[in-house]
Protein backbone atom coordinates (compact mmCIF):
# COMPACT_ATOMS: atom_id res chain seq x y z
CA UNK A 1 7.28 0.31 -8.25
CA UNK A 2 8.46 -0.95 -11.71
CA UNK A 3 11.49 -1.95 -10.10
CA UNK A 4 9.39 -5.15 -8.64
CA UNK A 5 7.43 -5.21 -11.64
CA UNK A 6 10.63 -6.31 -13.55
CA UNK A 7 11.66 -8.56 -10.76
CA UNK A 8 8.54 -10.13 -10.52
CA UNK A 9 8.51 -11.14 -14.33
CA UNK A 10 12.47 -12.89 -13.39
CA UNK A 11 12.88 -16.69 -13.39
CA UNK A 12 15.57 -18.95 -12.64
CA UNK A 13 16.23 -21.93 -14.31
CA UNK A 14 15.93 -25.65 -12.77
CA UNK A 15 19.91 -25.84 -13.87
CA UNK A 16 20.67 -23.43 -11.48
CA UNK A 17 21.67 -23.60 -7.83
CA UNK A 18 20.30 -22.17 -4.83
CA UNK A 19 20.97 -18.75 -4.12
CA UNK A 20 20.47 -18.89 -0.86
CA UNK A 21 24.11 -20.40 -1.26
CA UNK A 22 26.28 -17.37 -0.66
CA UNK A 23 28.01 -16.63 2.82
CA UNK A 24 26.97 -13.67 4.46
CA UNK A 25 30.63 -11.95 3.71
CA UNK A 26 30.21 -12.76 0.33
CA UNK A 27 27.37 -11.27 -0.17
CA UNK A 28 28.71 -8.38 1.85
CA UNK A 29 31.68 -8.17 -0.69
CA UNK A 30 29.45 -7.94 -3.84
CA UNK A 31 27.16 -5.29 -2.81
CA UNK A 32 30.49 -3.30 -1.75
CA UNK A 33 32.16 -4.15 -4.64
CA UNK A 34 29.01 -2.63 -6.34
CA UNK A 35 28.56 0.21 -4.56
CA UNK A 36 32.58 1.15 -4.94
CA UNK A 37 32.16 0.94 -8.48
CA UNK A 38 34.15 -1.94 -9.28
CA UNK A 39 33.73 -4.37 -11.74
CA UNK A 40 30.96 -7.14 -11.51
CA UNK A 41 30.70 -9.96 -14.10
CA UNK A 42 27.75 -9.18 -16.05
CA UNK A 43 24.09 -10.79 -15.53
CA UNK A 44 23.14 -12.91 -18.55
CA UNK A 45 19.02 -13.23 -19.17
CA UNK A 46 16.78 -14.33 -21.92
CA UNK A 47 12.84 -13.55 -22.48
CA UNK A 48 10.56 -16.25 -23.27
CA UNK A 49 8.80 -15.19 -26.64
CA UNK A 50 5.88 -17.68 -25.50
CA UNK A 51 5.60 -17.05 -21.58
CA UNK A 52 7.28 -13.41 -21.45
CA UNK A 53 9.34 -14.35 -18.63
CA UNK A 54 13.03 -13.26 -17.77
CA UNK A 55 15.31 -15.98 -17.38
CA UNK A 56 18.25 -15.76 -15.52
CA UNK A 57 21.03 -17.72 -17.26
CA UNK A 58 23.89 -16.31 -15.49
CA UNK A 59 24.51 -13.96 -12.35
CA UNK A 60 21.16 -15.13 -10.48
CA UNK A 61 23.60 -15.32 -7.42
CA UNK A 62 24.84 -11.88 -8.12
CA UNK A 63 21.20 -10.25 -8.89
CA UNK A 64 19.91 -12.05 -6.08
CA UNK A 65 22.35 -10.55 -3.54
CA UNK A 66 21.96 -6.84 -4.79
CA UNK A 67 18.03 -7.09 -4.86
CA UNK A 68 18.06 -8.12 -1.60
């Protein structure tokens, strides 16, 4: 339950793209990359001091595919 708390609270800048970008392989080969252990660029966020929100600078892509 805090799990979607904390994602709900997550926004993504106009400056990025879609996420909905990503092949389905791709996708496939991040979450098995995760799961293996390997090494996955990290996710760069900053919190609004004003609205509280989480943006997500870097790695929406990424987060986006392993929420999912």
């Amino acid at each position: 339950m805090a799990e979607s708390l904390i994602y709900n609270v997550l926004r993504k800048p106009d400056f990025q793209r879609e996420t909905a970008s990503w092949p389905p392989d791709k996708v496939a080969e991040l979450v098995r990359s995760f799961l293996e252990g390997d090494l996955i660029p990290s996710v760069i966020m900053w919190r609004s001091p004003i609205s509280g929100s989480i943006f997500v600078i870097d790695g929406a892509h990424r987060l986006s595919a392993l929420v999912a």
